[in-house]
Protein backbone atom coordinates (compact mmCIF):
# COMPACT_ATOMS: atom_id res chain seq x y z
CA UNK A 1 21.61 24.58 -52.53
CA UNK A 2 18.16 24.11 -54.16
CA UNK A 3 15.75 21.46 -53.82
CA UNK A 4 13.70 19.46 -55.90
CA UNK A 5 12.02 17.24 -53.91
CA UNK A 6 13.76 14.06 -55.87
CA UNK A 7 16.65 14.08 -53.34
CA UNK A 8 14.10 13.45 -50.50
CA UNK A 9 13.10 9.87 -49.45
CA UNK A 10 10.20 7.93 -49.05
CA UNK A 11 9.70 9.14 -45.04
CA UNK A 12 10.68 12.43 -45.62
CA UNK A 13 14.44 12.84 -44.92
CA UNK A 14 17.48 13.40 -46.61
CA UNK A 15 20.74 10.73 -46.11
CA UNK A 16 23.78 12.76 -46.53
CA UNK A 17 25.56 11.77 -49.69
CA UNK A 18 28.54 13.26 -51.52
CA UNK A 19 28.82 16.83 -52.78
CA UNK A 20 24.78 18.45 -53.02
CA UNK A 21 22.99 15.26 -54.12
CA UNK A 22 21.23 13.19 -50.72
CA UNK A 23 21.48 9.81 -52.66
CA UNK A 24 22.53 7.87 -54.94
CA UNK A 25 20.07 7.31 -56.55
CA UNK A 26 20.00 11.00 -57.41
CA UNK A 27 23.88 10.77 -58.90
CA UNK A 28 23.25 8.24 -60.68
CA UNK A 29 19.88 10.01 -62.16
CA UNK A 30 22.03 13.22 -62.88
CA UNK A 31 25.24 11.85 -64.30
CA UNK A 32 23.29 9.96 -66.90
CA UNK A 33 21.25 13.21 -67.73
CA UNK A 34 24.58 14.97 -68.09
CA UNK A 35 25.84 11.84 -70.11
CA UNK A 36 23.22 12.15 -72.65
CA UNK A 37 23.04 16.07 -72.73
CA UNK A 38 26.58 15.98 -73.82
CA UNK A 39 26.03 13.45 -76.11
CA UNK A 40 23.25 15.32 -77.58
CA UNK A 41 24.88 18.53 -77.45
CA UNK A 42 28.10 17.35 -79.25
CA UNK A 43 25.91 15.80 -82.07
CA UNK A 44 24.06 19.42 -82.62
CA UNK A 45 27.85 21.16 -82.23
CA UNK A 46 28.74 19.34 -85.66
CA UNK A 47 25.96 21.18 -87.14
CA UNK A 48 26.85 24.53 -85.52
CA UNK A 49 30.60 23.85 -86.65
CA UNK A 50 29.71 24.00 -90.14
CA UNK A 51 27.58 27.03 -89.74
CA UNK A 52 29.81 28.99 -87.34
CA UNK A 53 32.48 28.65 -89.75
CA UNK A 54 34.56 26.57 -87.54
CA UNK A 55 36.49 23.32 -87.05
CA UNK A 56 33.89 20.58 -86.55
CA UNK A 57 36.04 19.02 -82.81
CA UNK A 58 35.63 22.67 -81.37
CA UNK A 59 31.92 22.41 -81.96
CA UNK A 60 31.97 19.03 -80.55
CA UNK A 61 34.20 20.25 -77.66
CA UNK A 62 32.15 22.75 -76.88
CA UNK A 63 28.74 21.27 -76.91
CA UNK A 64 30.35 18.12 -74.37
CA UNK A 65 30.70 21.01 -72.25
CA UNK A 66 27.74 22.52 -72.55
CA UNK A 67 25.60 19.42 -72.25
CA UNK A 68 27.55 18.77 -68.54
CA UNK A 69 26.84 21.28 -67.15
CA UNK A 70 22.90 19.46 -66.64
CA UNK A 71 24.97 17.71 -64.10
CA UNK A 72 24.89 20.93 -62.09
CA UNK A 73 20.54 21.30 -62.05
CA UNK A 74 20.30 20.41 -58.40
CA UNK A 75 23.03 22.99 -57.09
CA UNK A 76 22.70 25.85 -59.65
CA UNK A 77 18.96 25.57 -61.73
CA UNK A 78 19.56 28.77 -62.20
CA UNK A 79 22.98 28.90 -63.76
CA UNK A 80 22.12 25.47 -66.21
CA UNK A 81 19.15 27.58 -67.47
CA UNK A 82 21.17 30.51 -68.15
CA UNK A 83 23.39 28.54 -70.17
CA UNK A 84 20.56 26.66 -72.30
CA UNK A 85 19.11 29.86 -72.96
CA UNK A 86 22.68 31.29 -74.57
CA UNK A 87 22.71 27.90 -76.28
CA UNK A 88 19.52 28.51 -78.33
CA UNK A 89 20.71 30.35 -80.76
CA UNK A 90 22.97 27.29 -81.70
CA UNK A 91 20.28 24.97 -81.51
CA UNK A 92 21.58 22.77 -79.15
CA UNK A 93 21.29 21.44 -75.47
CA UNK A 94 17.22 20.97 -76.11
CA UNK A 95 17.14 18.29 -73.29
CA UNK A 96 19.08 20.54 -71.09
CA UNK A 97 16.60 23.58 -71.60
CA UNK A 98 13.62 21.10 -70.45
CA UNK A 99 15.10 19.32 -67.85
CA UNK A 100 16.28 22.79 -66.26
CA UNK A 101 12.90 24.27 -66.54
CA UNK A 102 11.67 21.24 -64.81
CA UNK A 103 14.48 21.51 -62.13
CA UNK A 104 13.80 24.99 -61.62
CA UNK A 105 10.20 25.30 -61.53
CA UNK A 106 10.29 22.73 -58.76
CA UNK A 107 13.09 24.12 -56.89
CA UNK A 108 13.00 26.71 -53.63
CA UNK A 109 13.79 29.61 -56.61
CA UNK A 110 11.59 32.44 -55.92
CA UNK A 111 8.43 32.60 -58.59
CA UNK A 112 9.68 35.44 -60.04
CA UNK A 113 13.14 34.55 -60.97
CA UNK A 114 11.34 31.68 -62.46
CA UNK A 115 8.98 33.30 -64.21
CA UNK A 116 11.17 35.53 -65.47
CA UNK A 117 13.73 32.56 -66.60
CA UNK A 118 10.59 30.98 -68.38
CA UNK A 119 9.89 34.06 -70.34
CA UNK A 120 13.57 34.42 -71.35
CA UNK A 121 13.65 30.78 -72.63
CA UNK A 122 10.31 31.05 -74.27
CA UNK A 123 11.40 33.94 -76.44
CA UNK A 124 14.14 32.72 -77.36
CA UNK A 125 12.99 29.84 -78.40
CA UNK A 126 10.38 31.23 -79.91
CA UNK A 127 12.81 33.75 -81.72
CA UNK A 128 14.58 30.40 -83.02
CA UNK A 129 11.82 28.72 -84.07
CA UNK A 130 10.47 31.49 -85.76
CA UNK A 131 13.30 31.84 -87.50
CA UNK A 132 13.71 27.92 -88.53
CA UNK A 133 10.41 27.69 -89.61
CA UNK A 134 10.66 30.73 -92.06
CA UNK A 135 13.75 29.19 -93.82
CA UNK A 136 12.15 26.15 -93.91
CA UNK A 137 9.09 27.59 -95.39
CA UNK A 138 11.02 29.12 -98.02
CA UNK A 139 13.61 26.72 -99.04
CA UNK A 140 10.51 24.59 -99.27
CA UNK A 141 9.01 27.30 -101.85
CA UNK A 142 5.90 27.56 -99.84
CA UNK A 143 3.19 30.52 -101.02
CA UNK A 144 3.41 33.20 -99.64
CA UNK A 145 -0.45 33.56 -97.98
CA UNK A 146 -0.01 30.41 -96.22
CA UNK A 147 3.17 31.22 -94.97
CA UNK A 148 1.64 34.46 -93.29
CA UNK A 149 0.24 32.47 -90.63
CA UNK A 150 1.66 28.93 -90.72
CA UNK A 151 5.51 30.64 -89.56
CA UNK A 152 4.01 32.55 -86.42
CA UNK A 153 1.94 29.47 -85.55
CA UNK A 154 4.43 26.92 -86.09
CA UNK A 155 6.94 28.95 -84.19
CA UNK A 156 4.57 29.38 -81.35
CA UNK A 157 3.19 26.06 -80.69
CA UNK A 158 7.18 24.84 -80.60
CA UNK A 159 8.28 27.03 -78.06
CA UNK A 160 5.85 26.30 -76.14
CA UNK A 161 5.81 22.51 -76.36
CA UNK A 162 9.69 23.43 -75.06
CA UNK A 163 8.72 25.43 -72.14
CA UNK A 164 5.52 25.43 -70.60
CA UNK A 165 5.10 21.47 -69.81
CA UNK A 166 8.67 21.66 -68.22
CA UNK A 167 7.77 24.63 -66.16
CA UNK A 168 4.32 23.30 -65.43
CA UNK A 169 4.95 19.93 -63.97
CA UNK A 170 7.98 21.79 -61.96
CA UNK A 171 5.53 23.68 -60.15
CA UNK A 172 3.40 20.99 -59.61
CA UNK A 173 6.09 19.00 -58.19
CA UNK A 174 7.66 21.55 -56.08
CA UNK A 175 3.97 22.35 -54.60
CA UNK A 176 3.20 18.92 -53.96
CA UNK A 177 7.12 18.21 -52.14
CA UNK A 178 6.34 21.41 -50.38
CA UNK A 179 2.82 19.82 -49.34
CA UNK A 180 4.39 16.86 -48.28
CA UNK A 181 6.50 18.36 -46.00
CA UNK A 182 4.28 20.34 -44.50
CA UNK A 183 2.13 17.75 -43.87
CA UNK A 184 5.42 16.00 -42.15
CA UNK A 185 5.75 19.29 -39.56
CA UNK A 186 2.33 19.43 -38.68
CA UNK A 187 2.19 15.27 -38.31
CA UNK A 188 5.44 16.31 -36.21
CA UNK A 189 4.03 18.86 -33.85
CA UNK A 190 1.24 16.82 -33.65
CA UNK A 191 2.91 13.60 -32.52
CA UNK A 192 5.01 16.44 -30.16
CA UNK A 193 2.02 17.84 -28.74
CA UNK A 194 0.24 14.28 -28.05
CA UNK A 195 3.20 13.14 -25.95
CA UNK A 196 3.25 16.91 -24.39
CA UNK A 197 -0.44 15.92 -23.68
CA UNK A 198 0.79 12.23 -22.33
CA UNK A 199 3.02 13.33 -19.90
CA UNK A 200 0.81 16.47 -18.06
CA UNK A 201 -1.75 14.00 -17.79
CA UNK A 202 0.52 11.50 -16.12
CA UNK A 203 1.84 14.21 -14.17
CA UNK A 204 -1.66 14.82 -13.16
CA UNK A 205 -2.45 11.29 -12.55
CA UNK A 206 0.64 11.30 -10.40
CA UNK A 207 -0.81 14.43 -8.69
CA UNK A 208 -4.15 13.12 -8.03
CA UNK A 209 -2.77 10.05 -6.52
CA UNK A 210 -0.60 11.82 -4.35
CA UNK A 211 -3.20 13.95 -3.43
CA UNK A 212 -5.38 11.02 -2.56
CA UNK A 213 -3.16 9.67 -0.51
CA UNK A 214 -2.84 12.89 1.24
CA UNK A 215 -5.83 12.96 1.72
CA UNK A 216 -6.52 9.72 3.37
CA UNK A 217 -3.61 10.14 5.40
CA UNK A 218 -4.98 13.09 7.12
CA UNK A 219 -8.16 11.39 7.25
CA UNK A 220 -6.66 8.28 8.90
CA UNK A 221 -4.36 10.95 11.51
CA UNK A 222 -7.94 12.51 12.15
CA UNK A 223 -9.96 9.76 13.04
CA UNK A 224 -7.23 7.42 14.65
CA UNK A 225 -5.31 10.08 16.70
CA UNK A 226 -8.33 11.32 18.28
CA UNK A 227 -10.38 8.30 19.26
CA UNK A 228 -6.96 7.05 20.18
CA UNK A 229 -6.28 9.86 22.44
CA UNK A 230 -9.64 9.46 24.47
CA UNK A 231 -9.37 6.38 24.70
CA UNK A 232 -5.71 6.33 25.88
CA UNK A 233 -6.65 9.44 28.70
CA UNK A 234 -9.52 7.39 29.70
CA UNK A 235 -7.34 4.12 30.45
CA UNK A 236 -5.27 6.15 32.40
CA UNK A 237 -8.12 7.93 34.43
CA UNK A 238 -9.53 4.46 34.52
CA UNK A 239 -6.15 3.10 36.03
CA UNK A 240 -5.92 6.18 38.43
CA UNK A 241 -9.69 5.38 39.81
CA UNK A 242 -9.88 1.64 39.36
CA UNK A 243 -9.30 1.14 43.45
CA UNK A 244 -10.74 4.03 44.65
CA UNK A 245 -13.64 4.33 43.00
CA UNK A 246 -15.06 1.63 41.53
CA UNK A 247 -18.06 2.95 39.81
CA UNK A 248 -15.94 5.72 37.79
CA UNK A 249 -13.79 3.20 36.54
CA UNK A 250 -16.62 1.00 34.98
CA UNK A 251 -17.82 4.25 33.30
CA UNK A 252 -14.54 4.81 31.86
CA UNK A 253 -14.19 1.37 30.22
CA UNK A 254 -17.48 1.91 29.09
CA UNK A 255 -16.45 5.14 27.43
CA UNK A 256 -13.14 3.30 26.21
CA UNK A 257 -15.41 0.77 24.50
CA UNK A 258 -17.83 3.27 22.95
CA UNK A 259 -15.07 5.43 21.14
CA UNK A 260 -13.24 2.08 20.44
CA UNK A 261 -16.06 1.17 18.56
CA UNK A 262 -16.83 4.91 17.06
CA UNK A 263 -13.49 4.58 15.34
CA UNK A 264 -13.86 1.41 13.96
CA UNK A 265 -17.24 2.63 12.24
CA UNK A 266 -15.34 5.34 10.88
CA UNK A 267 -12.28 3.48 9.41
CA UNK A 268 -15.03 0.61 8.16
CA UNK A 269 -17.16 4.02 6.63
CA UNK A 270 -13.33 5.01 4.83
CA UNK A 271 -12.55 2.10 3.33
CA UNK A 272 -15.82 1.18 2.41
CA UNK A 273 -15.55 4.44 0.08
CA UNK A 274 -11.98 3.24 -0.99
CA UNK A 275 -13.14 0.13 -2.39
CA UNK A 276 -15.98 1.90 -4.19
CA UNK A 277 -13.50 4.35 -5.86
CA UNK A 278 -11.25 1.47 -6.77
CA UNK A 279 -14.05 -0.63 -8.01
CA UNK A 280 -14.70 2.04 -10.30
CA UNK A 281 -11.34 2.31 -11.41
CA UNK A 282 -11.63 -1.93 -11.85
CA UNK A 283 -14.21 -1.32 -14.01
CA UNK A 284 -13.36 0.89 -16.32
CA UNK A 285 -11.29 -0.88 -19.26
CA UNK A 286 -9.23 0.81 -20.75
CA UNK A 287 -8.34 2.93 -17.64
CA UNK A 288 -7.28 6.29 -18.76
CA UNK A 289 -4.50 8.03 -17.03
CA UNK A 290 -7.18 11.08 -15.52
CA UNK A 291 -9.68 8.78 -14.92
CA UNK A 292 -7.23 8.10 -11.62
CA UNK A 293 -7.48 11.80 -10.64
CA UNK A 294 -11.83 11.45 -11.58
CA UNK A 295 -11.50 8.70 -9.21
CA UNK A 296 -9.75 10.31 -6.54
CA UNK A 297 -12.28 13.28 -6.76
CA UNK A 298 -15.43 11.10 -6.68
CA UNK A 299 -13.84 9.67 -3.79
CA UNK A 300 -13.13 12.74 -1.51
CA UNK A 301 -16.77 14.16 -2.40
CA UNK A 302 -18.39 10.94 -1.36
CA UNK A 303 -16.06 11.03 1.94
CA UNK A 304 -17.18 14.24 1.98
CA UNK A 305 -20.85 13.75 2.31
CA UNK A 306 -20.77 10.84 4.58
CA UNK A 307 -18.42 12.58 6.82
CA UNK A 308 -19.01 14.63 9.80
CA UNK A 309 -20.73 17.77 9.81
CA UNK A 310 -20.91 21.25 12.19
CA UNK A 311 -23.94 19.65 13.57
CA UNK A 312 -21.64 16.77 15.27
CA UNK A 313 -19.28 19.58 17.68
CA UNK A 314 -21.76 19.27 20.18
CA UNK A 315 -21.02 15.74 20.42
CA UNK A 316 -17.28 15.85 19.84
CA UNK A 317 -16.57 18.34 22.57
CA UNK A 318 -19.25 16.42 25.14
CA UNK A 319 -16.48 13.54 24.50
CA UNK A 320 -13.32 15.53 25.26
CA UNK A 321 -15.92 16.88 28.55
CA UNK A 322 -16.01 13.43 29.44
CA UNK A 323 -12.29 12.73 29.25
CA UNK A 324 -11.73 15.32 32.20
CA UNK A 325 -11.13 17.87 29.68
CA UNK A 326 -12.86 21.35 30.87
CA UNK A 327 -14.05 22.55 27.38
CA UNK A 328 -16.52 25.51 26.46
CA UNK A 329 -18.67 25.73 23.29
CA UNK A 330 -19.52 29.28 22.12
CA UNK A 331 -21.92 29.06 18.92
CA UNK A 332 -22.71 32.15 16.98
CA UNK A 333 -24.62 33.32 14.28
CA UNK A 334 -28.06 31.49 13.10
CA UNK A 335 -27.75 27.53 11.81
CA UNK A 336 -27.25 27.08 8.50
CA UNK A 337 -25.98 24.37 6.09
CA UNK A 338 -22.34 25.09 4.00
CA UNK A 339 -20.97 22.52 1.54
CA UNK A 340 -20.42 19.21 2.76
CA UNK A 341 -16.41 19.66 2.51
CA UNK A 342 -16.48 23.11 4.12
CA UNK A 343 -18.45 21.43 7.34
CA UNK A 344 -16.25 18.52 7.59
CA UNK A 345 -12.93 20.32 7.12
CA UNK A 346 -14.39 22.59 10.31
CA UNK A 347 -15.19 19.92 12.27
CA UNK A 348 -11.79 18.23 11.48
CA UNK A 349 -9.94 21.16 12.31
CA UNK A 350 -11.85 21.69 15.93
CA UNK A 351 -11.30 17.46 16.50
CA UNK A 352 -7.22 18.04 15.53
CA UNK A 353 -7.31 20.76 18.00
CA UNK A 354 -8.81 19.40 20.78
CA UNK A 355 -6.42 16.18 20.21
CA UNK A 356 -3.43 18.41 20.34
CA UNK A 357 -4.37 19.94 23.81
CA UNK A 358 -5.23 16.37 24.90
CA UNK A 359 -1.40 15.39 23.90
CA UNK A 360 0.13 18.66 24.91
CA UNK A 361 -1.86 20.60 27.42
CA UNK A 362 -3.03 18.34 29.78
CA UNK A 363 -5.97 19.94 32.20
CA UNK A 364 -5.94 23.05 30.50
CA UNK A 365 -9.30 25.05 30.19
CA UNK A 366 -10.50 25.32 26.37
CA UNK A 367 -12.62 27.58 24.12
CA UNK A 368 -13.77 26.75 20.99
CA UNK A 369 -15.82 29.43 18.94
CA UNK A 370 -17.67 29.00 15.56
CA UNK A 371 -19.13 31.72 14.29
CA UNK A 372 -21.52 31.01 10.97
CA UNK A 373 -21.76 33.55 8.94
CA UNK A 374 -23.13 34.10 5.49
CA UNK A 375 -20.33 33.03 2.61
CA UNK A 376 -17.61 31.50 5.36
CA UNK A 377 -17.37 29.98 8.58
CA UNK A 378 -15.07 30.89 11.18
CA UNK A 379 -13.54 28.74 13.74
CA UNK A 380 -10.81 29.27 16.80
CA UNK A 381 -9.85 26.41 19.76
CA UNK A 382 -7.85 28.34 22.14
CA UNK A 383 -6.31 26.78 25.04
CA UNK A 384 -4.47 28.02 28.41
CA UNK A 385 -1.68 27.04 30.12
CA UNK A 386 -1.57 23.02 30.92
CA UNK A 387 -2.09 21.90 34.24
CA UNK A 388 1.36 19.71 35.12
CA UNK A 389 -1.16 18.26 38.10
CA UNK A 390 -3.56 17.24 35.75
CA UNK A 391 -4.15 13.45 36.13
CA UNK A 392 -4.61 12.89 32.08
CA UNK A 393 -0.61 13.83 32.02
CA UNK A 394 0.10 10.41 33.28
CA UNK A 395 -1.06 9.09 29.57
CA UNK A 396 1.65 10.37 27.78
CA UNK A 397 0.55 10.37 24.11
CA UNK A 398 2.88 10.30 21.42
CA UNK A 399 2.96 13.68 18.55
CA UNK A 400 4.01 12.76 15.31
CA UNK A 401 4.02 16.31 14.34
CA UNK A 402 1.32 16.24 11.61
CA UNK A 403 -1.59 17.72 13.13
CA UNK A 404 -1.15 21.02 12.31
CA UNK A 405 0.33 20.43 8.66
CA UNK A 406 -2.63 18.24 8.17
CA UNK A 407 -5.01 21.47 9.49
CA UNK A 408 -3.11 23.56 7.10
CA UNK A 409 -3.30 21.22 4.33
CA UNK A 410 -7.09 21.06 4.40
CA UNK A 411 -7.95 24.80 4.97
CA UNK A 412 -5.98 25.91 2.31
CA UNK A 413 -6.90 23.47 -0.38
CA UNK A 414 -10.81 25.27 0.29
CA UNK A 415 -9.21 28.50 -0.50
CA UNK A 416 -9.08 29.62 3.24
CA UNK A 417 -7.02 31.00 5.81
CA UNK A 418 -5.56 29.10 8.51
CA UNK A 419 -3.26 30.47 11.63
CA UNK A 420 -1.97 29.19 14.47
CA UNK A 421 0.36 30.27 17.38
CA UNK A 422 0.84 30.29 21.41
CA UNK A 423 -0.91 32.78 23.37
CA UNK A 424 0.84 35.35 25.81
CA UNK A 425 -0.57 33.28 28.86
CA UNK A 426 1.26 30.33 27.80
CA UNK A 427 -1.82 28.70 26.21
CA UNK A 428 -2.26 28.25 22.09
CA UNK A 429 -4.50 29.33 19.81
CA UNK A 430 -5.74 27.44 16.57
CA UNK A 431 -8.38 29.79 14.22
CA UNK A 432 -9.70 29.11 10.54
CA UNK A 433 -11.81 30.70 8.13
CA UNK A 434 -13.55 28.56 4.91
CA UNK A 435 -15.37 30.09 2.36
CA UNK A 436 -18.39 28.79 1.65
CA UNK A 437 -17.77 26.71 -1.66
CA UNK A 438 -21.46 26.43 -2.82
CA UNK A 439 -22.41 30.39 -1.85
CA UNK A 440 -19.29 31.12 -3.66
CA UNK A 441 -20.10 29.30 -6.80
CA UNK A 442 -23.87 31.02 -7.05
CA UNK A 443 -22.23 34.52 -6.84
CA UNK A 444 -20.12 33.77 -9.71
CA UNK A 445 -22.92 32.32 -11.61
């Protein structure tokens, strides 16, 4: 089946109707061309009866079923201009020739078929006219100068008053339905592509808040479970010396107080940058679905620079020396600054270290090694075997089993390496390597 482009509604689709047409609208339109063709087609058959030589109801038959067959111009263009072309010789089905030019031009039909159809109708019409006109001319008793040019002109301009309009508007019609629809498809894929767009960026909304709340998780784990820890080994060193020695115990609950306090500071310092990246958020009206992942960004680099450095080890591992814990600090390479996420991911994975041997080695002997070297920084906590003497023991502090996810976690996401393991003497081992973000970043400028 052909198109036209009449069969297609206002929004661009087609209702299925009966047999080829989409409407009926479109019935209606090409019964009552077919109505009139055969009207018009048996009024020219009278004509052709008397000149044919034949009885004047087979001419009328025969051009009622000639003119229906305009009925067909949406299924077979082809086929109805085909059969107006035959026609032409008997001077009928005029209305049929035009409207199937029309149809056809406008239709899927490759150009050349049409083209070819046009030329076919245009001679022979021309051929007819010609013809017409030159009896005309001489029944009229015309001279016969004039007549030398008047016949070929006449002739001319009537064929193609019969075939190029038709043919014409066709192609303007089928190039502007053809237009249309195209523009349709592409408003299609566009409206596709939008929502496409839509849901990855709510996916990576989703993402970013997920991540965010990773990340303050292990933030939260950090700076809880280790204060915590101290502080819990210190009550119970505090409880094992509060007779005996009286002096030890009031430096204890001094040290209980202090890191009390130091984690306090450091939840007030992470929710203080909370509320500033949700302030933002607040703020910004309408709030766009990334802006939630911009958010979460600005909010890790700004924990990022306020958060501990490489510089602060010293003082972390002078608190786990206070707790009882016998811990050695082996620097090397020359000082040097790395990017404000790469320092505090270091010193977060040394603090989560040194919490895990206060929860699961109790009195064992540590080493912790950084070694700074141009574009990454290494770190390793190793560990012996716990002392089952050792009077921190009697704490008993609670593993939630997120430590070394949460070490994991953060190494990786800087594009490093992270492994972990026991030793062969019973101990364990913790060692990372981070690239350093900003060195990395000149190179590949």
């Amino acid at each position: 089946m052909t198109t036209t482009g009449e069969d297609q509604d206002g929004t661009g689709t087609t209702a299925r109707g009966r047999l080829w047409w989409g409407r009926r609208r479109s019935v209606a339109l090409d019964v009552g061309l077919g109505i009139v063709s055969a009207v018009e087609c048996a009024l020219e058959g009278v004509g052709f009866a008397d000149k044919a030589a034949i009885p004047v109801p087979v001419g009328v038959l025969f051009g009622l079923i000639v003119g229906s067959v305009l009925v067909l111009r949406r299924r077979w263009p082809i086929a109805v201009v085909l059969v107006s072309i035959a026609t032409t010789p008997a001077e009928m089905g005029f209305l049929m020739g035009i409207v199937g030019l029309y149809t056809l031009a406008a239709s899927d039909v490759p150009r050349r078929i049409t083209a070819t159809l046009a030329a076919m109708s245009l001679t022979a019409t021309l051929i007819v006219s010609y013809v017409r006109v030159r009896q005309d001319v001489q029944s009229a008793d015309f001279d016969p100068e004039p007549g030398a040019w008047y016949v070929p002109t006449m002739a001319g301009f009537m064929s193609l008053a019969l075939t190029a309009p038709p043919v014409l508007f066709g192609l303007y019609i089928g190039a502007r339905r053809r237009l249309m629809e195209s523009l349709r498809e592409r408003a299609d894929s566009l409206e596709q592509e939008l929502s496409l767009l839509a849901d990855r960026a709510e996916q990576r909304a989703q993402w970013a808040r997920t991540e965010e709340r990773t990340r303050i998780a292990r933030e939260m784990h950090d700076v809880v479970a280790h204060r915590v820890s101290l502080m819990v080994v210190h009550s119970a060193a505090l409880q094992a010396v509060a007779l005996k020695d009286p002096q030890k115990a009031v430096k204890n609950a001094a040290l209980v107080g202090d890191m009390g306090r130091q984690a306090l500071t450091e939840l007030r310092e992470m929710l203080g940058v909370l509320r500033a990246g949700g302030d933002e958020l607040r703020a910004a009206k309408p709030v766009p679905l990334v802006a939630v992942g911009v958010a979460a960004a600005a909010a890790a680099a700004a924990a990022a620079e306020d958060g501990p450095s490489l510089a602060d080890l010293e003082s972390l591992v002078g608190q786990s020396r206070q707790a009882g814990m016998v811990v050695e600090l082996v620097v090397q390479g020359e000082a040097r600054e790395y990017a404000p996420e790469v320092e505090q991911t270091a010193y977060r994975v040394v603090q989560e270290a040194l919490t895990n041997v206060h929860k699961h080695a109790a009195g064992a002997k540590v080493m912790v090694r950084l070694a700074r070297r141009d574009a990454e920084v290494a770190m390793q906590v190793e560990n012996g075997a716990p002392d089952a003497d050792g009077a921190p023991a009697a704490a008993r502090l609670p593993s939630g089993g997120n430590g070394l996810v949460g070490m994991r976690e953060r190494v990786l996401a800087l594009g490093g390496v992270f492994v972990s393991g026991p030793t062969d003497v019973g101990g364990f081992r913790v060692s990372a390597v981070l690239p350093d973000r900003d060195g990395y970043g000149e190179q590949q400028l």
